[in-house]
N, C-alpha and C. Protein backbone atom coordinates (compact mmCIF):
# COMPACT_ATOMS: atom_id res chain seq x y z
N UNK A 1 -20.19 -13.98 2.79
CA UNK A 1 -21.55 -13.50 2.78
C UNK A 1 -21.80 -12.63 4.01
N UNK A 2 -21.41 -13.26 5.23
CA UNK A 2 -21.39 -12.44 6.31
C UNK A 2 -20.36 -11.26 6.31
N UNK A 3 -19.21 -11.21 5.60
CA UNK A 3 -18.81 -10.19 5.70
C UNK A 3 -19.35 -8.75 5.02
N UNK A 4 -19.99 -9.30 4.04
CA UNK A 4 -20.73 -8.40 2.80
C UNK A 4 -21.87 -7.63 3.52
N UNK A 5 -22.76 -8.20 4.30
CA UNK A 5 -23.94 -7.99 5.36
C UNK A 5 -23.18 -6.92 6.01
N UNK A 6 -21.99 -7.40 6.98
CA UNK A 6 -21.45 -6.56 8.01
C UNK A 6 -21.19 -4.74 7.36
N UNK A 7 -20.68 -5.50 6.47
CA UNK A 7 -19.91 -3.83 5.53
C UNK A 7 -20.81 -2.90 5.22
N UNK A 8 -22.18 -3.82 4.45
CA UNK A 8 -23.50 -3.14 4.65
C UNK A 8 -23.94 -2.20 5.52
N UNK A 9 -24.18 -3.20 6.97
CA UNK A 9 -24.93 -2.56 7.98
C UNK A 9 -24.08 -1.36 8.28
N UNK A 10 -22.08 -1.60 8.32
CA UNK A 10 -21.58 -0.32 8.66
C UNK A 10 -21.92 0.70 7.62
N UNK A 11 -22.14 0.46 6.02
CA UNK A 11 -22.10 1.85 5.68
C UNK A 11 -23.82 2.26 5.98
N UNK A 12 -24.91 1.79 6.43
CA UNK A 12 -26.12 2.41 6.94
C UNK A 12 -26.15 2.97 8.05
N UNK A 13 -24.81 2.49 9.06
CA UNK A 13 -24.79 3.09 10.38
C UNK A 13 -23.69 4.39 9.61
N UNK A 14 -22.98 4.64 9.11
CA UNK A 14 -21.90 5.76 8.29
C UNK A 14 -23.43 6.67 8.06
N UNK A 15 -24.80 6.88 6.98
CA UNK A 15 -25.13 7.27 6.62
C UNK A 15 -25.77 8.06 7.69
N UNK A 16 -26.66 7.05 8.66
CA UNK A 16 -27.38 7.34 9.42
C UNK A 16 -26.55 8.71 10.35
N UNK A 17 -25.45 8.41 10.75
CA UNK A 17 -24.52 9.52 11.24
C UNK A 17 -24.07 10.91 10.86
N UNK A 18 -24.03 10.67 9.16
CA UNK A 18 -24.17 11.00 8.69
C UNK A 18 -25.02 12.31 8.43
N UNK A 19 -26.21 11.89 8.78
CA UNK A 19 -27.88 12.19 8.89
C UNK A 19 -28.03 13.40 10.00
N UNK A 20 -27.24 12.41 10.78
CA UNK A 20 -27.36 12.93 12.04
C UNK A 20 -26.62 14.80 12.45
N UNK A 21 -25.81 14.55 12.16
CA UNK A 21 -24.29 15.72 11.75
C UNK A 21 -25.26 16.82 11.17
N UNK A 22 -25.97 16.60 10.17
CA UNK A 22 -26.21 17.20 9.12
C UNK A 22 -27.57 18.07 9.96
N UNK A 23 -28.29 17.69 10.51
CA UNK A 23 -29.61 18.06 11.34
C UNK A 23 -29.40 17.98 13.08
N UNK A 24 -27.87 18.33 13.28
CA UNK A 24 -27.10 18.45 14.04
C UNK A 24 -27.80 17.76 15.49
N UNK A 25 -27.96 16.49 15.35
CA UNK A 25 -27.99 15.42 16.15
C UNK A 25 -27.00 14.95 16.73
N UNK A 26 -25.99 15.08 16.77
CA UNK A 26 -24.93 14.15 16.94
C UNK A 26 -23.47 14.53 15.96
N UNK A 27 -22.47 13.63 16.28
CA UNK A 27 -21.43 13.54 15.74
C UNK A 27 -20.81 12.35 15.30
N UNK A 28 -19.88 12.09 14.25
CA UNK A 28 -19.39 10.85 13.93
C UNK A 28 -17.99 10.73 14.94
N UNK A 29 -17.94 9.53 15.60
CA UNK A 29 -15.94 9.40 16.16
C UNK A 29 -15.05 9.70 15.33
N UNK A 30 -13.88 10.28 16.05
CA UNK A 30 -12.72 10.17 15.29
C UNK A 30 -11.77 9.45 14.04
N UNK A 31 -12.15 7.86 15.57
CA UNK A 31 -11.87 6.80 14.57
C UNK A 31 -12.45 5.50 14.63
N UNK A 32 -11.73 5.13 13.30
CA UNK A 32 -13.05 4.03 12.93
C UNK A 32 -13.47 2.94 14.14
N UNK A 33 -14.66 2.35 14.08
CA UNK A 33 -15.01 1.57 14.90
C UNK A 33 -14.55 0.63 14.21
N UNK A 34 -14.78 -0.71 15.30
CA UNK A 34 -14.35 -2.04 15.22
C UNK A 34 -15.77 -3.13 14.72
N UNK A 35 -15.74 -3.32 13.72
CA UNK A 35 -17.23 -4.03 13.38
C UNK A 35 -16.76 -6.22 13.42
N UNK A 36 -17.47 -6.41 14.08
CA UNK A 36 -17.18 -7.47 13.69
C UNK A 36 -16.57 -8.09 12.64
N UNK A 37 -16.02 -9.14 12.15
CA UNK A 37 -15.48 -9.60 11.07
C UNK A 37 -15.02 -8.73 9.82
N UNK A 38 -15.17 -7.40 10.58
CA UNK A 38 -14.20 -6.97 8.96
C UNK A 38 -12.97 -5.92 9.56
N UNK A 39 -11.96 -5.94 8.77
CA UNK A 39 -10.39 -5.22 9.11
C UNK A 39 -10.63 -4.02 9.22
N UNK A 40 -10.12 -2.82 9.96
CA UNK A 40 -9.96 -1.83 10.64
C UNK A 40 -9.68 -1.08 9.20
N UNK A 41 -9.12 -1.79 8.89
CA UNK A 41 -8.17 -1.07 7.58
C UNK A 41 -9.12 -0.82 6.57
N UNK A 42 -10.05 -2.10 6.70
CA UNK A 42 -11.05 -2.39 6.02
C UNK A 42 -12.31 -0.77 5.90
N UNK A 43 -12.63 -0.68 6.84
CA UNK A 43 -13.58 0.18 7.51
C UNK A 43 -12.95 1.53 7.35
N UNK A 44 -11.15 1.55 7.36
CA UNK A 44 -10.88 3.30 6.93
C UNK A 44 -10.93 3.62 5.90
N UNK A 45 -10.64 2.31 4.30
CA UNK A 45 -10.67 2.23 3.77
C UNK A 45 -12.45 2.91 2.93
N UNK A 46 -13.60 2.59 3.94
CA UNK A 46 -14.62 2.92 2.80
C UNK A 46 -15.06 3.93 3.63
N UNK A 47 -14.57 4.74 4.45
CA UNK A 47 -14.87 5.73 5.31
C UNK A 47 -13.84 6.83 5.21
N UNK A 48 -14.79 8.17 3.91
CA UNK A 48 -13.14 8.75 4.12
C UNK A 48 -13.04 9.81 4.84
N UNK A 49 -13.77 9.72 5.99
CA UNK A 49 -13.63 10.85 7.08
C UNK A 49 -12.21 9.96 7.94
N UNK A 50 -11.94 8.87 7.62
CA UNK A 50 -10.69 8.30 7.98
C UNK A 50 -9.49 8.29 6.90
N UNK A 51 -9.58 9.04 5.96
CA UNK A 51 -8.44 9.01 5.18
C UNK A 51 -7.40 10.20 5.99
N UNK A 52 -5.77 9.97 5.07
CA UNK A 52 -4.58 10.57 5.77
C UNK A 52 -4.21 10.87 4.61
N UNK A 53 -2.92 11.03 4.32
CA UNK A 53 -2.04 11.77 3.48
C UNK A 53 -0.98 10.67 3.49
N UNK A 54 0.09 10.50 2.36
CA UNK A 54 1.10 9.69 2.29
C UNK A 54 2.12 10.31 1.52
N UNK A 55 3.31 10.60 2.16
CA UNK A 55 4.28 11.08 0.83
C UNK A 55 5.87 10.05 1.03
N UNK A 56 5.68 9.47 -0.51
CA UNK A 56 6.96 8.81 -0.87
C UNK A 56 8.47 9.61 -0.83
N UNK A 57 9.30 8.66 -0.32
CA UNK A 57 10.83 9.20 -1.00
C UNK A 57 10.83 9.13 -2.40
N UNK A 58 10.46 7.91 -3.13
CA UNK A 58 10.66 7.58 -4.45
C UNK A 58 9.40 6.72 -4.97
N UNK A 59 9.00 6.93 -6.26
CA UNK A 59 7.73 5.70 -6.66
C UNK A 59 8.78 5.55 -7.94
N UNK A 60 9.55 5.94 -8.61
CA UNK A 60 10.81 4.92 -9.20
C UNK A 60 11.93 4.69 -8.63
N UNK A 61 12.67 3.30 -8.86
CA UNK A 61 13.83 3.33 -8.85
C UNK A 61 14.25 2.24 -9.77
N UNK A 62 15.61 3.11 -10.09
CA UNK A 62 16.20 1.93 -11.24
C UNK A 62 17.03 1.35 -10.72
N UNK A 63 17.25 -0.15 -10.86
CA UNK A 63 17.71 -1.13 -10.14
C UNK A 63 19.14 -1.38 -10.70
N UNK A 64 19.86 -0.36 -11.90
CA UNK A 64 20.60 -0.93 -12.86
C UNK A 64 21.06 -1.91 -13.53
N UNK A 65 21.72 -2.38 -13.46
CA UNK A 65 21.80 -3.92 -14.08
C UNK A 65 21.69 -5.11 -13.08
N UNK A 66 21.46 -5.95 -13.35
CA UNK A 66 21.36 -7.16 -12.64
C UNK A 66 22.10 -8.58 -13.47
N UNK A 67 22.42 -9.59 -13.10
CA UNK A 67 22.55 -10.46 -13.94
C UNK A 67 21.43 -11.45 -13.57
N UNK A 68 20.96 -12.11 -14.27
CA UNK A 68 20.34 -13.27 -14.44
C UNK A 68 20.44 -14.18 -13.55
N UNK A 69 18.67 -14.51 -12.70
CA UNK A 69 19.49 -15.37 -11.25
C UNK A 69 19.75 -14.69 -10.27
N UNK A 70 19.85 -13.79 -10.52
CA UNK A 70 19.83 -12.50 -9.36
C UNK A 70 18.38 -11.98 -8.49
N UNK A 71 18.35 -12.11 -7.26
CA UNK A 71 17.17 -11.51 -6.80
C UNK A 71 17.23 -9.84 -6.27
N UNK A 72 16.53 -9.19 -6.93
CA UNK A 72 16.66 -7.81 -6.49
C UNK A 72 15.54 -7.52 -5.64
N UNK A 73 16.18 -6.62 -4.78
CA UNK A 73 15.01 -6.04 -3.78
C UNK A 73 15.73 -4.44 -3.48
N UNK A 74 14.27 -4.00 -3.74
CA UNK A 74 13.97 -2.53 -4.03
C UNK A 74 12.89 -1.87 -2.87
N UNK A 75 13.59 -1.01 -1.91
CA UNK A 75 12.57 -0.61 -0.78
C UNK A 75 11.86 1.04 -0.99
N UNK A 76 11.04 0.66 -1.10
CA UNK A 76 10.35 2.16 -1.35
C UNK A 76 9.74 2.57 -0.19
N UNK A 77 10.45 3.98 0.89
CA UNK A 77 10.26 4.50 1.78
C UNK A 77 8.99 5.46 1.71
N UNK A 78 7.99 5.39 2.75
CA UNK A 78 6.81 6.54 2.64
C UNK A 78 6.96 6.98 4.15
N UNK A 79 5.91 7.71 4.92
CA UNK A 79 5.72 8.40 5.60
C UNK A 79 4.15 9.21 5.43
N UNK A 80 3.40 8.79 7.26
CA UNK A 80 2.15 9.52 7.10
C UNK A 80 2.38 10.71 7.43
N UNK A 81 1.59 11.43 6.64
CA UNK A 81 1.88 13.06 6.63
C UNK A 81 0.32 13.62 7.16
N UNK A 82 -0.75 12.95 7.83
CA UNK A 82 -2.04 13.27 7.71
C UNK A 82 -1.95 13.24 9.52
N UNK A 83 -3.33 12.96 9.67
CA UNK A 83 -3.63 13.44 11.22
C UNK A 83 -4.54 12.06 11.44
N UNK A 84 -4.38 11.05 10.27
CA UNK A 84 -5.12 10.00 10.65
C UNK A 84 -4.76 8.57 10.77
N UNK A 85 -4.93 7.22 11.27
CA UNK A 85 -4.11 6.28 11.10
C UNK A 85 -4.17 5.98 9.32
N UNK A 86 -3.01 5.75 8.87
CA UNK A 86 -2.34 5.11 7.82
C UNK A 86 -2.95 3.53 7.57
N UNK A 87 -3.63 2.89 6.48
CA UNK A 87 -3.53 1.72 6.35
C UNK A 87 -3.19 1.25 5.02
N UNK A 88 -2.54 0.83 5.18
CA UNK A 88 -2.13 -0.13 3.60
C UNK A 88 -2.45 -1.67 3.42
N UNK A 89 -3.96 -1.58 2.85
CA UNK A 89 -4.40 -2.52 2.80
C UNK A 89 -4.35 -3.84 1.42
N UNK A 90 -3.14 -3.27 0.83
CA UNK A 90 -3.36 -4.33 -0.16
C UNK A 90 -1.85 -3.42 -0.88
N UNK A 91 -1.16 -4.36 -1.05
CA UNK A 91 -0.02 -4.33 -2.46
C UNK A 91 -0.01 -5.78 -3.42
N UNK A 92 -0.26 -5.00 -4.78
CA UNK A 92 0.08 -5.97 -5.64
C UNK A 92 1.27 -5.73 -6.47
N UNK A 93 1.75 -6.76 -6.97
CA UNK A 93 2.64 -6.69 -8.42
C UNK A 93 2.14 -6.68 -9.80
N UNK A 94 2.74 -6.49 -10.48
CA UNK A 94 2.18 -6.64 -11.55
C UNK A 94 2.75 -8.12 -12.37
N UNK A 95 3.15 -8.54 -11.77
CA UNK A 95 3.74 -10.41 -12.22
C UNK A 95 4.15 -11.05 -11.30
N UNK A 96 4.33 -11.91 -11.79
CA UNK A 96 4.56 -13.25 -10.55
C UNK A 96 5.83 -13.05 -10.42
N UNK A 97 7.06 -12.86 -11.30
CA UNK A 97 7.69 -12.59 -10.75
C UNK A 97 8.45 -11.97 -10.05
N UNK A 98 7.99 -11.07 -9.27
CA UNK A 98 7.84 -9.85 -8.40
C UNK A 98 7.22 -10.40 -6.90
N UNK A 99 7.37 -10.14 -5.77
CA UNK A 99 7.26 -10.28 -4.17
C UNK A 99 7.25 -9.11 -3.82
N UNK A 100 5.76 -9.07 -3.08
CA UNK A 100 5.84 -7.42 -2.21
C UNK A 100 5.58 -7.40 -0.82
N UNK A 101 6.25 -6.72 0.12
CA UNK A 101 5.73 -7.13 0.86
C UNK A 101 5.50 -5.36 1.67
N UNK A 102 4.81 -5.52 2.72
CA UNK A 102 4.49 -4.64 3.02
C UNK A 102 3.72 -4.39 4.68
N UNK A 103 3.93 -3.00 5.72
CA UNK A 103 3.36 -2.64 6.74
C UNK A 103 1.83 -3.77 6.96
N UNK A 104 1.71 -4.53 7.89
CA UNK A 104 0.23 -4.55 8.55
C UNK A 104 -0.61 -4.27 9.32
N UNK A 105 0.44 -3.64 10.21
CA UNK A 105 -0.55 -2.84 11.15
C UNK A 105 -0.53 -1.07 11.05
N UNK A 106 -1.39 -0.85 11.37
CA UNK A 106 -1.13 0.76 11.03
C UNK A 106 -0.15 1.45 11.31
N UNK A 107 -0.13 2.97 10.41
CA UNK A 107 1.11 3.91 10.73
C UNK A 107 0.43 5.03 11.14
N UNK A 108 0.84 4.96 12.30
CA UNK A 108 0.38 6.49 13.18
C UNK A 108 0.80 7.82 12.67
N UNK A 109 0.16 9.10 12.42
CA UNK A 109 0.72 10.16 11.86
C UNK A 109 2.02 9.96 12.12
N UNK A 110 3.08 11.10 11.65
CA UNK A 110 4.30 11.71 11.70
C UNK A 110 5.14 10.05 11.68
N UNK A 111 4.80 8.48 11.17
CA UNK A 111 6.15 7.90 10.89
C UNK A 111 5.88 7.23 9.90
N UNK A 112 6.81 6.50 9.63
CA UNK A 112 6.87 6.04 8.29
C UNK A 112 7.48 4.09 8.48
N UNK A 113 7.42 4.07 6.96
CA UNK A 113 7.17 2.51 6.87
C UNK A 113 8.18 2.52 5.34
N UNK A 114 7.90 1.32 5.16
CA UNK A 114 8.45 1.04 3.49
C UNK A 114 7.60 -0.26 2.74
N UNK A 115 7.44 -0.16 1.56
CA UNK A 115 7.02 -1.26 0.59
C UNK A 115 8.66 -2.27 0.15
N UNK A 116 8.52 -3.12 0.66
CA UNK A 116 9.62 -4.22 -0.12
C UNK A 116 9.14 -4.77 -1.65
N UNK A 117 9.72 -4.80 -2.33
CA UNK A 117 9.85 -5.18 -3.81
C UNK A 117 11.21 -6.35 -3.67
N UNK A 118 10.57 -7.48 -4.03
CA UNK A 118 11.73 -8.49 -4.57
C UNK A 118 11.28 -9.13 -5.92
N UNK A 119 12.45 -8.54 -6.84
CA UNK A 119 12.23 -8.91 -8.05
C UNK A 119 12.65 -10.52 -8.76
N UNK A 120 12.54 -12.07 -8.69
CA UNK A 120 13.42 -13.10 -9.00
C UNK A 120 13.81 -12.60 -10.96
N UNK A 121 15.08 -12.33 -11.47
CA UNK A 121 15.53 -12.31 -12.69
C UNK A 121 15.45 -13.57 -13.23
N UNK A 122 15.54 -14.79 -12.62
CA UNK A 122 15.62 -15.88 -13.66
C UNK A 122 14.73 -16.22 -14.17
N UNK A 123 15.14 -16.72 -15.92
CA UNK A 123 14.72 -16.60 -16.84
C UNK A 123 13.82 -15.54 -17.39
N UNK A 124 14.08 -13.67 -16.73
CA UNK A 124 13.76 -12.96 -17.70
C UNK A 124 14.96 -12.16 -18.04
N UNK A 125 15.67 -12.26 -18.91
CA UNK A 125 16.89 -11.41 -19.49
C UNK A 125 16.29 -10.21 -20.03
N UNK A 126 16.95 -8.87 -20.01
CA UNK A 126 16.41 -7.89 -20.92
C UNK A 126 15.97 -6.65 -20.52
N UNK A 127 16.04 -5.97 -20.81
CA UNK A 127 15.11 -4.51 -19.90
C UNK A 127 14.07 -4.83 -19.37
N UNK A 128 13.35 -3.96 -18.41
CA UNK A 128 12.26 -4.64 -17.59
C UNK A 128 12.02 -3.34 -16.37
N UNK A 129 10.68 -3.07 -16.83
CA UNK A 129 10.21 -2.09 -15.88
C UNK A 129 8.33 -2.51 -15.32
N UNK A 130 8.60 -2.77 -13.70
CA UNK A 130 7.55 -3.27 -13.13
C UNK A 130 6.97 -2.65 -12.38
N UNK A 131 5.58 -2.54 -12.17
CA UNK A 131 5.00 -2.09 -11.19
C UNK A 131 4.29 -3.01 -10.29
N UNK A 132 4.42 -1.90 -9.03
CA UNK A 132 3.50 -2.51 -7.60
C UNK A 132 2.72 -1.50 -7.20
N UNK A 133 1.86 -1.93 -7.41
CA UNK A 133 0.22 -0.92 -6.73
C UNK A 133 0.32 -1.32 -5.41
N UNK A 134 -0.03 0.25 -4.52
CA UNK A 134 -0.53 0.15 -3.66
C UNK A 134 -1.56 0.81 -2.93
N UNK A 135 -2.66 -0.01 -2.36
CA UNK A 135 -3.62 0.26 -1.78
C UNK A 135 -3.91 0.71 -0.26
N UNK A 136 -4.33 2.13 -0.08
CA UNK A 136 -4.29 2.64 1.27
C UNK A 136 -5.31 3.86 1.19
N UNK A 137 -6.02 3.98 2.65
CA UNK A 137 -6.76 4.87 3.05
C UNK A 137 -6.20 6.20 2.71
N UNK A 138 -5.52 6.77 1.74
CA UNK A 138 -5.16 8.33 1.63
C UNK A 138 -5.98 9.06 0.64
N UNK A 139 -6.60 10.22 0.80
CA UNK A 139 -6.89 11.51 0.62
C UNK A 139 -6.48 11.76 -1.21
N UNK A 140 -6.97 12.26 -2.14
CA UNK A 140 -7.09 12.40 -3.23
C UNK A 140 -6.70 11.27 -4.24
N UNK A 141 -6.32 10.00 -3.74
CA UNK A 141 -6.52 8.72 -4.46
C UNK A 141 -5.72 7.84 -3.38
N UNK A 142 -6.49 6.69 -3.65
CA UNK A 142 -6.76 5.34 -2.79
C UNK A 142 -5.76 4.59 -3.48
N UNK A 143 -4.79 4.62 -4.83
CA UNK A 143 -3.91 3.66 -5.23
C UNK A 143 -2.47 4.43 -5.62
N UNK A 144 -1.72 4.05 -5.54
CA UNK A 144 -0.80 4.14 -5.19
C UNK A 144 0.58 3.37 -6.24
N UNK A 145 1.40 3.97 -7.87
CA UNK A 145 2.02 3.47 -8.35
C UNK A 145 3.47 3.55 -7.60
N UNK A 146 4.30 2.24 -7.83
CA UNK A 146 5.51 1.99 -7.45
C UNK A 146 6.13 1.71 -8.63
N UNK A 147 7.34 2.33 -9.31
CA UNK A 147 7.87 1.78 -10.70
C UNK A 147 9.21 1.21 -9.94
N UNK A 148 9.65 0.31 -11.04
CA UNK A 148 10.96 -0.15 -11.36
C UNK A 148 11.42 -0.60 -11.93
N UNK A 149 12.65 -0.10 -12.62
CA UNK A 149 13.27 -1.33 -13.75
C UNK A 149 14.60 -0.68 -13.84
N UNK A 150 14.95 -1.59 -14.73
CA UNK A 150 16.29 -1.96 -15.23
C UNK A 150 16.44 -3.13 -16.10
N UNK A 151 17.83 -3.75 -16.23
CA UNK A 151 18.13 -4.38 -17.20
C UNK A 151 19.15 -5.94 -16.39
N UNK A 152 18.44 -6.85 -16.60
CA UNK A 152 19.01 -8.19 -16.43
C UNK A 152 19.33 -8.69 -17.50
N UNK A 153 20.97 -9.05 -16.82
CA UNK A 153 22.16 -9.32 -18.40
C UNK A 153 21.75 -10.69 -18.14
N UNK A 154 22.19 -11.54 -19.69
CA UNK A 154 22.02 -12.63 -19.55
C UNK A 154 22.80 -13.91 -18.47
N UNK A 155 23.14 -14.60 -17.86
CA UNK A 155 23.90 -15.84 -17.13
C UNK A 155 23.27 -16.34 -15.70
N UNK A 156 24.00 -17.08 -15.38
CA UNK A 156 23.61 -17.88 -14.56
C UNK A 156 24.01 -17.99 -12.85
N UNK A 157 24.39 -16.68 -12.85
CA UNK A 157 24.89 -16.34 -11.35
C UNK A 157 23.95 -15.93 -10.78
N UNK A 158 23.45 -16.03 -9.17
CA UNK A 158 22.18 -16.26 -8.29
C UNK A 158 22.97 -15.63 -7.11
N UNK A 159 22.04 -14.51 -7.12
CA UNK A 159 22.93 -13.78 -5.70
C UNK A 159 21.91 -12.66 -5.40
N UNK A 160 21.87 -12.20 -4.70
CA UNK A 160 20.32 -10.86 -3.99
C UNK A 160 21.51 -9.43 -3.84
N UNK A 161 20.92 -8.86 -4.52
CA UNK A 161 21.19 -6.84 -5.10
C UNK A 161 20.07 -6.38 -4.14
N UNK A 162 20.56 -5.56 -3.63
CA UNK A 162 19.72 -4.45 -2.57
C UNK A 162 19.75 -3.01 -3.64
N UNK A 163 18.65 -2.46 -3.11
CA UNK A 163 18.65 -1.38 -3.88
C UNK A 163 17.41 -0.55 -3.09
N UNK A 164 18.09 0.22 -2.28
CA UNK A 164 16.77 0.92 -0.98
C UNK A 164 16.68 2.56 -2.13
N UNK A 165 15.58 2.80 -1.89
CA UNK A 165 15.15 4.30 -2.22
C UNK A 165 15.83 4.90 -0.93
N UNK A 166 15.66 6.39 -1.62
CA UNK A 166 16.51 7.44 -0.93
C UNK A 166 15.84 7.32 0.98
N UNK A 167 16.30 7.41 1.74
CA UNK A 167 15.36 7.85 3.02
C UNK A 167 14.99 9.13 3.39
């Protein structure tokens, strides 16, 4: 509840600044302020005079075969390409059985980071193509598809397949 209030009052102080710019009062900062109880990431996120730019090595990769029991992990390399801090505030999967993991603190222009993808195969045999959304402060859309698939043969061997995107 208090966080909902906080987010509030920042986007009336955003407007008011806003206001200000416009009837050339003043100016907005660079970068985002620090509001009580809510994430930085949070605040670049609904402020897009703080958005950046992001460009992937890869948003597919095919994992080729796998066997069954097998954990695959798939790294998808990015890089900020903007003039502003980078936040990636949220990756999901699209199933449970999928693990993502991902950057938490910001990426300063000019470097880069990666999304981890760990896929567990057991008990899904069969072709299989998954996605992981990801969520970040960048410039002509805020989400972000990750594909992958391939094909887990059927048995019972348990062992971890690496599979990094290009760098």
């Amino acid at each position: 509840m208090e966080t909902n209030y906080l987010v509030l009052k920042y986007l009336s102080l955003m407007r008011c600044c806003c206001l200000c710019v416009v009837f050339g009062m003043g100016s907005c900062k660079s970068e985002p302020e620090i509001v009580k109880g809510v994430k930085q990431g949070t605040i670049a996120q609904l402020d897009t005079n703080q958005y950046t730019t992001i460009t992937w090595k890869d948003t597919l990769i095919d994992f080729g075969k796998a066997r069954e029991g097998d954990t695959v992990r798939m790294d998808f390399f990015f890089r900020n390409t903007g003039e502003k801090l980078l936040f990636i505030n949220d990756v999901r999967s699209s199933c449970g059985c999928t693990i993502a993991d991902y950057p938490k603190d910001p990426i300063v222009p000019g470097k880069g980071g990666k999304i981890t993808a760990m896929f567990t195969t057991l008990r899904h045999p069969g072709e299989h193509r998954k996605l992981v959304m990801v969520k970040a402060n960048t410039k002509g859309r805020t989400h972000h598809k990750l594909i992958f698939a391939g094909e887990v043969m059927p048995g019972n061997k348990s062992k971890q397949k690496s599979v990094a995107g290009s760098k």
